[in-house]
Protein backbone atom coordinates (compact mmCIF):
# COMPACT_ATOMS: atom_id res chain seq x y z
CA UNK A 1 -60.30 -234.29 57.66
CA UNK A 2 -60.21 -230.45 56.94
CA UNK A 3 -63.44 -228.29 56.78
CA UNK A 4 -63.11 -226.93 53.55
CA UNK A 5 -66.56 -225.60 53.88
CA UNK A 6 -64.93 -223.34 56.84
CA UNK A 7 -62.12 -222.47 54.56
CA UNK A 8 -64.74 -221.35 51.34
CA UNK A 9 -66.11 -219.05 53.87
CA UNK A 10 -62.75 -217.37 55.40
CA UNK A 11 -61.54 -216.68 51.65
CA UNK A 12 -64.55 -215.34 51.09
CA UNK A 13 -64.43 -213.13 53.74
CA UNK A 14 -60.40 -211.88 53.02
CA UNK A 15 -61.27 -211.14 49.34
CA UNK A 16 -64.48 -208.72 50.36
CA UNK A 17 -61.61 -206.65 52.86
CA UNK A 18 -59.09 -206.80 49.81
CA UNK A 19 -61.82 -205.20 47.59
CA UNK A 20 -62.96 -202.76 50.33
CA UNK A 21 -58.96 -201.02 50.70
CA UNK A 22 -59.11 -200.87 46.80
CA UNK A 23 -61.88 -198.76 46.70
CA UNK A 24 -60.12 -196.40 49.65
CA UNK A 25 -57.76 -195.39 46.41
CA UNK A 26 -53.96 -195.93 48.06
CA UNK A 27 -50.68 -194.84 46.13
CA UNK A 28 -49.55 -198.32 44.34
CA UNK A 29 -46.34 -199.86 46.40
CA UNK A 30 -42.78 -198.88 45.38
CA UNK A 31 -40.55 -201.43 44.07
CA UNK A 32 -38.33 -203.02 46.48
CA UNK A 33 -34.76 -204.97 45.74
CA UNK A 34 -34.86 -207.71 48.08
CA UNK A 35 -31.15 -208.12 47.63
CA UNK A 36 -30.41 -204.76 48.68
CA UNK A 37 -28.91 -204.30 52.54
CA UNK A 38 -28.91 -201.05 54.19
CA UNK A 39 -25.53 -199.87 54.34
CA UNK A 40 -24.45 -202.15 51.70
CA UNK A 41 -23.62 -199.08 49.52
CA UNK A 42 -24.96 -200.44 46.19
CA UNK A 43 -26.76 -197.64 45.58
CA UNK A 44 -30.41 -198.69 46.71
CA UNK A 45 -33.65 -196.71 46.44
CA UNK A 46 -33.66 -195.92 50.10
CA UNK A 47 -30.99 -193.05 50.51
CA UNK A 48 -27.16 -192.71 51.31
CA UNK A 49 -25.20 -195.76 52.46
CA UNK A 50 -24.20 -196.16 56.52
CA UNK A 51 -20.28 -195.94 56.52
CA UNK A 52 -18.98 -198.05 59.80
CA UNK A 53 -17.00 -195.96 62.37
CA UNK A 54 -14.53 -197.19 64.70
CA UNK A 55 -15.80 -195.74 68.19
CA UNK A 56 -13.43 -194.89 70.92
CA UNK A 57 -15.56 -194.44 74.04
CA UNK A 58 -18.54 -194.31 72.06
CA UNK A 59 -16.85 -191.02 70.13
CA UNK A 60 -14.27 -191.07 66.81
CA UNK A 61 -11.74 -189.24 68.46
CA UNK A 62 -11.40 -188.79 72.09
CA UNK A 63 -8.62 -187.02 74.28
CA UNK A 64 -6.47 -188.82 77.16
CA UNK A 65 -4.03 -187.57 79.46
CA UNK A 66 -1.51 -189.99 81.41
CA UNK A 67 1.41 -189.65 83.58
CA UNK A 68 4.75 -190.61 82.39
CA UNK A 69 5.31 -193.75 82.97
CA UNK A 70 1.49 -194.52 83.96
CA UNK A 71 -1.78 -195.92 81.94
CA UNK A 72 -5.38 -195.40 81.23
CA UNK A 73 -7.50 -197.47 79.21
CA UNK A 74 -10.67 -196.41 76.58
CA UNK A 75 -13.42 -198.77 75.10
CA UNK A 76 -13.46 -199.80 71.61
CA UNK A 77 -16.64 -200.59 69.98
CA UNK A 78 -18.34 -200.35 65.86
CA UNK A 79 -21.29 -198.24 65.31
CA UNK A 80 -22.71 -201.30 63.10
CA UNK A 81 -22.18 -205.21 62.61
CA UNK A 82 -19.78 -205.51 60.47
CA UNK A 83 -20.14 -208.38 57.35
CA UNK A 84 -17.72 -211.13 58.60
CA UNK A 85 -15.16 -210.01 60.43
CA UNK A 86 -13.50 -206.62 60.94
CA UNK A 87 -9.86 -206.61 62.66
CA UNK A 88 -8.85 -203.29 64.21
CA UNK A 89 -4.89 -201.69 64.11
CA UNK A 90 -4.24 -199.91 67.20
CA UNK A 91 -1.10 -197.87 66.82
CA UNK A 92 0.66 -194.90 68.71
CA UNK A 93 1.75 -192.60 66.48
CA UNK A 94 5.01 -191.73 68.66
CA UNK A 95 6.54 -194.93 70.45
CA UNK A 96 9.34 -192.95 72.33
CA UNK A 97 6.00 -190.99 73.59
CA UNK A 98 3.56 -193.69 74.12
CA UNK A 99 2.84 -197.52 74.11
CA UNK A 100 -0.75 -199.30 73.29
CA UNK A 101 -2.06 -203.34 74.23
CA UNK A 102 -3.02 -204.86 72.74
CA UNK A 103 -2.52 -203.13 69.36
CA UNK A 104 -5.20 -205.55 67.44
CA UNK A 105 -8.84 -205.86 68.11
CA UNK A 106 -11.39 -208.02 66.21
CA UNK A 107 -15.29 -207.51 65.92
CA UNK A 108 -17.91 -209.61 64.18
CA UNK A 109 -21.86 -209.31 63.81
CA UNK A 110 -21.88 -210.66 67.30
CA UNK A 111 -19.17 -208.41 69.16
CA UNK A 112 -19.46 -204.97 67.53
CA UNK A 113 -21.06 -203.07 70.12
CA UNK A 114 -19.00 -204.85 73.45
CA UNK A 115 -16.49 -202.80 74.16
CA UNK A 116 -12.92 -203.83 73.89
CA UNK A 117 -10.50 -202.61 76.45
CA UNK A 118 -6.67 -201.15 75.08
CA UNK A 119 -4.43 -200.00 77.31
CA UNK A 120 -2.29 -196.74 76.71
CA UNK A 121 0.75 -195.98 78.31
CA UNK A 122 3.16 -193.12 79.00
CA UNK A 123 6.97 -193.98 77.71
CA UNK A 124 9.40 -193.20 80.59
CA UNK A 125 11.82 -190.58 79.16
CA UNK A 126 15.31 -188.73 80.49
CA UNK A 127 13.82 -185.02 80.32
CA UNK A 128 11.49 -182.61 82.25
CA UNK A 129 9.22 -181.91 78.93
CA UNK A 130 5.28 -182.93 78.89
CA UNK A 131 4.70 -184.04 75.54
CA UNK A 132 1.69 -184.66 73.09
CA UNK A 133 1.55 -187.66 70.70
CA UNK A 134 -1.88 -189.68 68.92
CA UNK A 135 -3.29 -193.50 68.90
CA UNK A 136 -4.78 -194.43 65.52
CA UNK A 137 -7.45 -197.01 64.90
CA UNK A 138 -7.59 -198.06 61.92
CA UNK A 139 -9.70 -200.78 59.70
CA UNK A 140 -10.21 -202.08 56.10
CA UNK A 141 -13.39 -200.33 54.98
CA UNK A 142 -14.05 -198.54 58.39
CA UNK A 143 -13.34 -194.92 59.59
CA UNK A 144 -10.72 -194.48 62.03
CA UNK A 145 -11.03 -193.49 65.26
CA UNK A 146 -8.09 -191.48 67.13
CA UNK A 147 -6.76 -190.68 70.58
CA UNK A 148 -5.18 -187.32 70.89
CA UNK A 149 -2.78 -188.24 74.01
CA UNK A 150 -1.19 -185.92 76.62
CA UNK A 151 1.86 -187.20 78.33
CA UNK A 152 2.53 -185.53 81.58
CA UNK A 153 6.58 -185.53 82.21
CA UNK A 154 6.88 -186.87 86.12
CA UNK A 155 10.50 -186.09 85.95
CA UNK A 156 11.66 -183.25 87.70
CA UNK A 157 14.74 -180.33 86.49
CA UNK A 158 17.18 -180.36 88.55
CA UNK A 159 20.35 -178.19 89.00
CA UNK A 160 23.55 -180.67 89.83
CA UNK A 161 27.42 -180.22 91.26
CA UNK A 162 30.09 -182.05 91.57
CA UNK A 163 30.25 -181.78 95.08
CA UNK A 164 27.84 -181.70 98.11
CA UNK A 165 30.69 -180.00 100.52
CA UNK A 166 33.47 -178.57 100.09
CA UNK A 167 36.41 -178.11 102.97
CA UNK A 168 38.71 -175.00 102.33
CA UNK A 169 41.51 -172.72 104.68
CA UNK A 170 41.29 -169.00 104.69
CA UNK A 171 42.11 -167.72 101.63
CA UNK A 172 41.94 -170.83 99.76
CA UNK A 173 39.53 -171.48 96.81
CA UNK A 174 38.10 -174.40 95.05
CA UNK A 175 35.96 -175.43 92.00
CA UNK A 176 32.62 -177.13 92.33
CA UNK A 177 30.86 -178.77 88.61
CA UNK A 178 27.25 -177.61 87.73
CA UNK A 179 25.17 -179.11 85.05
CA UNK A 180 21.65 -180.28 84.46
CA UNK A 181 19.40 -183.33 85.39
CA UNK A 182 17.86 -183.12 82.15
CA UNK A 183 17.82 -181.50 78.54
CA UNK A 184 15.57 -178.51 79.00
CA UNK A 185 13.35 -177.17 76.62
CA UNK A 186 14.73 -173.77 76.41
CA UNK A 187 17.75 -172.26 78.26
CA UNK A 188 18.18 -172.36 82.09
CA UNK A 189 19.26 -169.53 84.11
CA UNK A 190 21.01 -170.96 87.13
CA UNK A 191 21.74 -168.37 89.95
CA UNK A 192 24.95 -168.91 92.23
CA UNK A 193 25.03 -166.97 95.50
CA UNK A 194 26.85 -167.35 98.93
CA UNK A 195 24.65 -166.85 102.09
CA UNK A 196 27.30 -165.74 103.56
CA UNK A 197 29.69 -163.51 101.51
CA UNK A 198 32.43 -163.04 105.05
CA UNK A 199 32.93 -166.89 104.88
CA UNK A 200 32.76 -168.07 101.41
CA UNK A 201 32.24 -165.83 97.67
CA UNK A 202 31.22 -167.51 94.43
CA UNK A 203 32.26 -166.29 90.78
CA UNK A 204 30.68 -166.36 88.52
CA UNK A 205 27.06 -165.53 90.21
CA UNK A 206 25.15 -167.07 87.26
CA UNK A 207 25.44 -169.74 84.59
CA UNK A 208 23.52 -170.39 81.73
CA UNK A 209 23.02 -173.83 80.29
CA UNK A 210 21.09 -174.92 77.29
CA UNK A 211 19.74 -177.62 75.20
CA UNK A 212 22.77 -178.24 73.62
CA UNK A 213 25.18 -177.67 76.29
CA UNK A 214 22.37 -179.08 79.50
CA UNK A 215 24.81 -181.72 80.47
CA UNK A 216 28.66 -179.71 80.03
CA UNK A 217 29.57 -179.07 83.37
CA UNK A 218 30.59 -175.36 83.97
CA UNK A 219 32.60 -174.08 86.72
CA UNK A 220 31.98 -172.13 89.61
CA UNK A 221 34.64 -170.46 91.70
CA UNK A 222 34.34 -171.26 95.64
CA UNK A 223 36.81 -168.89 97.45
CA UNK A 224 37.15 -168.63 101.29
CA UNK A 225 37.57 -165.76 102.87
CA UNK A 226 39.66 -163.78 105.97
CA UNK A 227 37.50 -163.18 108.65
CA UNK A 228 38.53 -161.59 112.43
CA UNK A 229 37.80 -164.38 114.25
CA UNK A 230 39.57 -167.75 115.25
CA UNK A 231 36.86 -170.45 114.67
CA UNK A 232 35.74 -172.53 111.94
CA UNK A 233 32.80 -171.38 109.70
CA UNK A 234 30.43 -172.43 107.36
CA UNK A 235 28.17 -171.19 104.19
CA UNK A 236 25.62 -172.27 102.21
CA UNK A 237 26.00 -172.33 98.18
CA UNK A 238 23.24 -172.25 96.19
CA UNK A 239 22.73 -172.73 91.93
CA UNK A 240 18.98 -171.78 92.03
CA UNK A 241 17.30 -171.73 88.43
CA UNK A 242 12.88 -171.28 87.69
CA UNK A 243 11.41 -174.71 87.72
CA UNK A 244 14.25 -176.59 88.92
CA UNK A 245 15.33 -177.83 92.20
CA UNK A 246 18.22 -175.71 93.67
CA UNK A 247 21.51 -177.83 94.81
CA UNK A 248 23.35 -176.86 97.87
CA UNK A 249 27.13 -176.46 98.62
CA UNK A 250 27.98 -176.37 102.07
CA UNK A 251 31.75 -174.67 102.54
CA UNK A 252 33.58 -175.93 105.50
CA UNK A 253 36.42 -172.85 106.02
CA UNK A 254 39.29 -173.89 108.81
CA UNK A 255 40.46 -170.71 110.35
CA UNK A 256 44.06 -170.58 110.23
CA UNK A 257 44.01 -167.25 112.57
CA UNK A 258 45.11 -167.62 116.24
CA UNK A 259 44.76 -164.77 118.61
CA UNK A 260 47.71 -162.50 119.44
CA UNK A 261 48.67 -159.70 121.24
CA UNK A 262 49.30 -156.55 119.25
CA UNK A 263 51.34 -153.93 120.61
CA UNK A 264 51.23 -149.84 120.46
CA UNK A 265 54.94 -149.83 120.96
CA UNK A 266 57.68 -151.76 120.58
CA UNK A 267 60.49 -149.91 123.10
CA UNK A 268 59.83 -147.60 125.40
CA UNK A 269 62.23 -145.33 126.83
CA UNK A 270 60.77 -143.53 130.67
CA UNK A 271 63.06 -141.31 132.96
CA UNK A 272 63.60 -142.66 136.58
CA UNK A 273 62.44 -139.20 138.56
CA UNK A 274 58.95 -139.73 138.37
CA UNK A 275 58.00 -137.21 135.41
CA UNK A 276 58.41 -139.60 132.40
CA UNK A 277 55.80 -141.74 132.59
CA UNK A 278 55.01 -143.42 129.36
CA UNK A 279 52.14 -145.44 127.54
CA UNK A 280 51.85 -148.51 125.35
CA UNK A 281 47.89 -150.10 124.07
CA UNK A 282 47.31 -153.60 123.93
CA UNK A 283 44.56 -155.36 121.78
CA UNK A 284 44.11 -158.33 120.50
CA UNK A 285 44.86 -159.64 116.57
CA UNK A 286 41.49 -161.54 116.37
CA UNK A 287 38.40 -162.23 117.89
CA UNK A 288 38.32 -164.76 120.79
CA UNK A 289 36.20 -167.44 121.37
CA UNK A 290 36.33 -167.02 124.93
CA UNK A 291 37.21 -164.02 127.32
CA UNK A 292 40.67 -163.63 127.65
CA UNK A 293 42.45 -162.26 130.79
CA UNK A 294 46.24 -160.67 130.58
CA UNK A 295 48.74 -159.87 132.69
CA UNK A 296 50.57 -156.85 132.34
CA UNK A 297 53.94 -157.39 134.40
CA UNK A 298 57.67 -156.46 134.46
CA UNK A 299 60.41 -159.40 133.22
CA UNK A 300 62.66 -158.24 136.27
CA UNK A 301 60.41 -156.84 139.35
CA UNK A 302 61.68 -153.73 140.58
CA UNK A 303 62.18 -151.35 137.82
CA UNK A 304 59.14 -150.43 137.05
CA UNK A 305 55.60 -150.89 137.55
CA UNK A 306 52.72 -150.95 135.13
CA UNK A 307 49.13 -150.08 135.75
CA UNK A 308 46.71 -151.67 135.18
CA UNK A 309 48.05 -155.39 135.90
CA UNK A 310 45.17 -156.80 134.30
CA UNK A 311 43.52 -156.56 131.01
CA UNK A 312 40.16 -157.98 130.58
CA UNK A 313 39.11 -159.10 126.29
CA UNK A 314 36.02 -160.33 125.24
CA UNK A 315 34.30 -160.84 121.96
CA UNK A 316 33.09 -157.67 121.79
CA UNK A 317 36.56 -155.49 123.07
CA UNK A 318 38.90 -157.24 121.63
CA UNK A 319 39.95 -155.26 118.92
CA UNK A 320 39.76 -151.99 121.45
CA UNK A 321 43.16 -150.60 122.41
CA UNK A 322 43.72 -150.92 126.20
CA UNK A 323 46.11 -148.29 128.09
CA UNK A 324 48.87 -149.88 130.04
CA UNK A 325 51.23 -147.20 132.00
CA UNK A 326 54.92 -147.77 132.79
CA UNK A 327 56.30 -145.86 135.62
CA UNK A 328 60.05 -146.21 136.61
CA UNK A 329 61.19 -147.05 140.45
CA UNK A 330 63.92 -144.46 141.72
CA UNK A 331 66.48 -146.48 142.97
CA UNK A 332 69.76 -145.45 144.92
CA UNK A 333 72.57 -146.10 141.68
CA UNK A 334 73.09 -144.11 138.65
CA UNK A 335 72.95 -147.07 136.30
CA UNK A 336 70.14 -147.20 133.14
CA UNK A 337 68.10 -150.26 133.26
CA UNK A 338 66.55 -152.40 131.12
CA UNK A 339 64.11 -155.65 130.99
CA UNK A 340 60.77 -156.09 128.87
CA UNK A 341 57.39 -155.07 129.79
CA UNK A 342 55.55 -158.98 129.60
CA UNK A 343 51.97 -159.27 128.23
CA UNK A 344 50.47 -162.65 128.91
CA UNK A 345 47.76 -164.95 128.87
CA UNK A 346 46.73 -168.72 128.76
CA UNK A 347 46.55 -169.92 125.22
CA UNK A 348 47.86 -166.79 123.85
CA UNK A 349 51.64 -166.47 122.92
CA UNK A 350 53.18 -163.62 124.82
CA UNK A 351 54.42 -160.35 123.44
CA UNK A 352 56.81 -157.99 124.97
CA UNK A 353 58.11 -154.08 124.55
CA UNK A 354 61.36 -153.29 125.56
CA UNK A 355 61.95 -150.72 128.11
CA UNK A 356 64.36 -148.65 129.52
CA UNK A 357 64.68 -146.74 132.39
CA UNK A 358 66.88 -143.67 132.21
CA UNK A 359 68.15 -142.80 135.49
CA UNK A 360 68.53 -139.58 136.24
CA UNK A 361 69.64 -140.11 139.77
CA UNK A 362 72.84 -138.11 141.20
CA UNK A 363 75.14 -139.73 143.19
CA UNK A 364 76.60 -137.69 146.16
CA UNK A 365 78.97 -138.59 148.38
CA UNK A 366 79.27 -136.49 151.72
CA UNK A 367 82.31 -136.64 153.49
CA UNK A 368 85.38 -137.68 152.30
CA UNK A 369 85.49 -140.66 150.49
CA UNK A 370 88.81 -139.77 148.86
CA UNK A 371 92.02 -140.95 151.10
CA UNK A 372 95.38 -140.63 151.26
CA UNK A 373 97.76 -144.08 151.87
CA UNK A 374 98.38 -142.86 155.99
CA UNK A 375 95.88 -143.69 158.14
CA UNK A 376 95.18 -142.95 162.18
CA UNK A 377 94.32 -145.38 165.02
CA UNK A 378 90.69 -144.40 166.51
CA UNK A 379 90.13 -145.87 170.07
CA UNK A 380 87.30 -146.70 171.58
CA UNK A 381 85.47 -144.50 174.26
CA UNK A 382 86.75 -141.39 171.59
CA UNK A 383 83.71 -139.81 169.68
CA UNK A 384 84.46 -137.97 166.43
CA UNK A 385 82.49 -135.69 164.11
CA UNK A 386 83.35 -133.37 161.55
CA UNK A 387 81.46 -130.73 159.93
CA UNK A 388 80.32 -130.96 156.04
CA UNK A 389 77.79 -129.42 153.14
CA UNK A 390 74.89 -130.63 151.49
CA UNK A 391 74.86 -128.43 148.29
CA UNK A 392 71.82 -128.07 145.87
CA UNK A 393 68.46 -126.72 146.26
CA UNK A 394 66.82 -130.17 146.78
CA UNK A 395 67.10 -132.99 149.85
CA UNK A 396 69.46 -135.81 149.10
CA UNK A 397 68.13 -139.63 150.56
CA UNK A 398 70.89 -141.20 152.63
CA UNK A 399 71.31 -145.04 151.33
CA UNK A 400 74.68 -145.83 152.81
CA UNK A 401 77.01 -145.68 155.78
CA UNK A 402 80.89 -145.59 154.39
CA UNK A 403 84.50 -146.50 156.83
CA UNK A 404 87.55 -146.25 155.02
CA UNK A 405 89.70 -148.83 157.06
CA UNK A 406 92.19 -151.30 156.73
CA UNK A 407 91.17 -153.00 159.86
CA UNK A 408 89.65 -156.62 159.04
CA UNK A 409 88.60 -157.79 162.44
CA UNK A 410 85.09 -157.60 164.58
CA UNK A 411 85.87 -154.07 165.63
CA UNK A 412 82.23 -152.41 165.32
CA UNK A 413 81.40 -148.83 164.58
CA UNK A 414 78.09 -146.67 164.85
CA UNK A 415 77.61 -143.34 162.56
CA UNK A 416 75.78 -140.17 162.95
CA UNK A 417 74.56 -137.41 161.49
CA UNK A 418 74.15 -134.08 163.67
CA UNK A 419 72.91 -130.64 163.00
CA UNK A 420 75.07 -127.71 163.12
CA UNK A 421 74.70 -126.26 166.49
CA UNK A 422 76.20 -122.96 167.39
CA UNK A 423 79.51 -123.93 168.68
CA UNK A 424 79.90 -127.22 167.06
CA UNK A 425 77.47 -129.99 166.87
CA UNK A 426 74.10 -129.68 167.62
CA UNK A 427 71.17 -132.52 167.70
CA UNK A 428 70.96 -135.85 166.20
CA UNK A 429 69.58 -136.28 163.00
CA UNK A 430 69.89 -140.02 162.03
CA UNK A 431 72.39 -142.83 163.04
CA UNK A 432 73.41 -145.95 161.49
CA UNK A 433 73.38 -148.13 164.34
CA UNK A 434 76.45 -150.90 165.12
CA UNK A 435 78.18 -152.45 161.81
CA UNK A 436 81.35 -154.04 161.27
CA UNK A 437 84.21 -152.08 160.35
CA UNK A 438 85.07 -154.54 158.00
CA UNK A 439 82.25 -154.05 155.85
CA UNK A 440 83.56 -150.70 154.62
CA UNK A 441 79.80 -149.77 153.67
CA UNK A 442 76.25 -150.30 155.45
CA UNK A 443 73.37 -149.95 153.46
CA UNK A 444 70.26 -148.72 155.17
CA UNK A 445 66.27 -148.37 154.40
CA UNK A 446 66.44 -145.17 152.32
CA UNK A 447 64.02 -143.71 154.48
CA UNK A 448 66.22 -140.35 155.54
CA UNK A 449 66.24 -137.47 153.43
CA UNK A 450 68.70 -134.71 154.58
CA UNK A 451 68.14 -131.03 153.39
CA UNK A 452 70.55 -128.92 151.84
CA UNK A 453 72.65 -127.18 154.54
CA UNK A 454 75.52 -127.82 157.71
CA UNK A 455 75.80 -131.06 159.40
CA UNK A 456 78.52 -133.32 161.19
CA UNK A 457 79.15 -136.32 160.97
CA UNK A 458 80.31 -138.93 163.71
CA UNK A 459 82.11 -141.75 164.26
CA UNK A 460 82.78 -144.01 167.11
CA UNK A 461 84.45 -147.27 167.52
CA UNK A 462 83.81 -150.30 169.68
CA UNK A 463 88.08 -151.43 170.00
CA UNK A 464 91.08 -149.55 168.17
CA UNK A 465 90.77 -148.89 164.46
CA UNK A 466 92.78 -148.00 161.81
CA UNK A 467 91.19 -145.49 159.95
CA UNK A 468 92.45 -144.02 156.61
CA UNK A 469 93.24 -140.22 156.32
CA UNK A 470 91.44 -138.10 154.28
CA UNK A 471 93.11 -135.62 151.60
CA UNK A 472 91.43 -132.66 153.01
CA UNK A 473 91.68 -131.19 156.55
CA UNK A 474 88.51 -130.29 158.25
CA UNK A 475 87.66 -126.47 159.33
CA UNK A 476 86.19 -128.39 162.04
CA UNK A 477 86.79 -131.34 164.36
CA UNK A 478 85.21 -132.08 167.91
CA UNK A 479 85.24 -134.89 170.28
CA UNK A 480 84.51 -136.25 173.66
CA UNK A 481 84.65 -139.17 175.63
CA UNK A 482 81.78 -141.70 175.45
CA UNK A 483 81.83 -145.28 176.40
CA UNK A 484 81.11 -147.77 173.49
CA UNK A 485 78.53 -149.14 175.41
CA UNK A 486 76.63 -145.42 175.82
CA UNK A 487 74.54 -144.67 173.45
CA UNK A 488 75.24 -141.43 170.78
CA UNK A 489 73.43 -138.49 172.44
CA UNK A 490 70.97 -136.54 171.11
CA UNK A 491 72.30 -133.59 171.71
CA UNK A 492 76.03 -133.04 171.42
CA UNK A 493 76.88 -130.58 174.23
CA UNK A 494 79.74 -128.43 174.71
CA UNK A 495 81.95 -129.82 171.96
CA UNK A 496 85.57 -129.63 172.52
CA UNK A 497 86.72 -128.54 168.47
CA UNK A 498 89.65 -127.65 167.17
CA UNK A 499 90.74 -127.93 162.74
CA UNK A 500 92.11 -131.57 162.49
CA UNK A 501 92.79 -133.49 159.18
CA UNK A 502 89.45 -135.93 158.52
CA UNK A 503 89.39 -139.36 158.19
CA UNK A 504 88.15 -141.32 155.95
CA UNK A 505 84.20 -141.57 156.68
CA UNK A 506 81.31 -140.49 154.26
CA UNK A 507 77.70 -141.08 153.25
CA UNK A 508 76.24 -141.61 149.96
CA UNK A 509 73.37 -140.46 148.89
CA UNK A 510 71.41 -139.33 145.88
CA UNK A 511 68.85 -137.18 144.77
């Protein structure tokens, strides 16, 4: 049962305090429209209506950068509670640029403010070129919200050819393709050069390619060049533009040089008496790769000598002429020689000059070489010598011992040469020693040289001999008796000498 009395008194109490505020004189209350909602936009008493906003990170637009071929993610929220629900478009503006997930979002009264994750990705694309696109959100009776995206290119530009090496010979040339990785954004200056111009040259030395023509491959010119040297060398090629990676060439070049001997003469012509010395160089065609030692020599030993023997090339003398002398040998005949001065060395093919030696040697035959058909029998234990002339103003060499005979047995005989004494005669010069008679001529070391001036000339015989008579008779003609088995003296003596036709015995020499 309720105490009303309590309840009499309580009202009683509320209506004094109502009565009390009236008399405080407060402004009367403003009408209110129960039915209107803030943001309802019906045009309410309290002020402008709240618009929703789609919120990207808690801001309407937002910027985002991402790597080609990479993400990043934002937040999607509403600034208010939407009436039911509201569905969100997410859409990239550019889908050859960039790619959004989900690409719908839906918030309700209860959801609005918890973020919702999308997911924004950079397209992979086949140039160098960072590029700039936009996400839109967008919703029926909302604001939109957009993403101004950045997409950062990861590819790289890149200069390409056709080939990575190239081999070539001396002199030879080849073409090598050059285009782009990518289209570029403007034109591309790509720079062609040889690191090493003496081995390989490039033409042209720059090519220009551009957005239309990125992927046309244009020529360059690879030409190997001569060099001095025998091995195989190598350059570097290099198309080298701004911003783009340079491509390399190497050039293999195979040397198609070989070293050879070259030559300051070809023939040589030198005079036997000692004052015609001549000279021919000798260098090499190319450089070596090692040292390279020559001998200078004559075909036929004998002739001639040259000096130096030896010739010493090296990498850094090779192409330096070298000096090599001929000098003739004086010999005892009258005859011109020839045979080739030889230049040789291992792994080199040899080279030759031709030379002659003039001789200029005078043959002179003392005695009397010239005979008539008779002939007289010499006997042994008889010495003969007859007087003669060495003409000229210079000594002759004595090289051989001459018998004009018709005797063919083992009969020896032993020449000499004697100065002219006063009555005949006088002391020995030379001898030849004991040679057959059937030799006709014994050659000896041509060691003698006789003077111009008088001498005799002797003859004696180890058995009989028939010895051929001379055309001539001789002012002068001694003898005496010696054994065969006494030796010539060196001094003639008291010469019994009386004018006597000569036989047939001589010297030659020469001068």
């Amino acid at each position: 049962m309720r105490d009303w009395t309590s309840l009499v008194a309580l009202k009683s109490v509320l209506v004094s305090g109502v009565l009390a505020l009236g008399a405080c004189a407060l402004p009367p209350p403003p009408d209110v429209d129960h039915d209107a909602r803030p943001g309802s936009g019906d045009g309410g008493t309290d002020g402008p209506a709240m618009a929703q906003q789609i919120l990207v990170d808690g801001n309407p637009t937002t910027r985002l950068t991402v790597e080609e071929g990479g993400s990043a993610t934002v937040e999607v929220t509403l600034s208010e509670a939407p009436v039911g629900s509201l569905a969100v478009v997410v859409a990239a503006d550019d889908a050859a640029i960039s790619s959004v997930a989900p690409t719908a979002l839906t918030f309700d009264a209860a959801n609005y403010d918890v973020p919702q994750t999308i997911t924004i990705s950079g397209t992979q694309d086949d140039d160098d070129v960072t590029e700039t696109s936009g996400v839109a959100l967008t919703a029926s009776g909302a604001e939109a919200a957009a993403i101004e995206l950045t997409v950062n290119d990861d590819e790289h530009q890149a200069v390409l050819v056709s080939a990575a090496t190239v081999a070539l010979a001396e002199g030879a040339s080849e073409q090598v393709g050059v285009t782009l990785r990518f289209p570029p954004a403007a034109d591309v200056t790509v720079a062609v050069s040889s690191d090493d111009e003496l081995t390989a040259t490039v033409v042209p030395a720059e090519l220009v390619f551009t957005p239309a023509n990125w992927d046309q491959a244009q020529d360059v010119t690879v030409v190997a060049q001569d060099d001095v040297n025998t091995t195989v060398d190598t350059a570097t090629i290099s198309m080298a533009a701004a911003g783009a990676n340079t491509a390399m060439v190497q050039v293999d070049v195979s040397d198609d040089d070989s070293v050879a001997f070259v030559l300051g003469a070809s023939s040589l012509t030198v005079n036997e008496n000692g004052t015609g010395a001549r000279t021919f160089t000798v260098q090499l065609s190319h450089q070596p790769t090692e040292t390279v030692m020559a001998t200078a020599a004559p075909m036929t030993a004998g002739i001639y000598t040259l000096e130096p023997s030896t010739l010493t090339f090296n990498t850094v003398n090779w192409a330096d002429p070298q000096t090599v002398t001929v000098s003739a040998v004086a010999d005892s005949d009258d005859v011109d020689e020839s045979t080739p001065a030889r230049i040789s060395a291992g792994g080199v093919p040899t080279a030759t000059v031709s030379v002659t030696i003039e001789d200029t040697t005078q043959i002179v035959y003392q005695g009397w070489p010239t005979l008539t058909g008779d002939f007289v029998n010499h006997y042994s234990g008889l010495v003969l010598a007859y007087r003669f002339e060495i003409g000229g103003t210079t000594p002759v060499t004595l090289d051989r011992w001459g018998v004009m005979t018709t005797h063919a047995g083992s009969t020896l005989v032993e020449m000499a040469v004697y100065s002219n004494g006063a009555t005949g005669p006088g002391n020995l010069v030379t001898s030849s020693g004991a040679f057959l008679i059937r030799l006709g001529e014994f050659d000896v070391p041509d060691t003698t040289q006789l003077a111009p001036g008088t001498y005799w000339l002797a003859l004696k015989v180890s058995d009989q001999a028939a010895i051929r008579m001379a055309t001539t008779e001789a002012d002068a003609y001694c003898r005496f008796n010696a054994a065969w088995a006494t030796a010539l003296p060196t001094t003639w003596g008291a010469p019994v000498c009386v004018p006597h036709t000569e036989i047939g015995i001589y010297l030659v020499t020469y001068r």
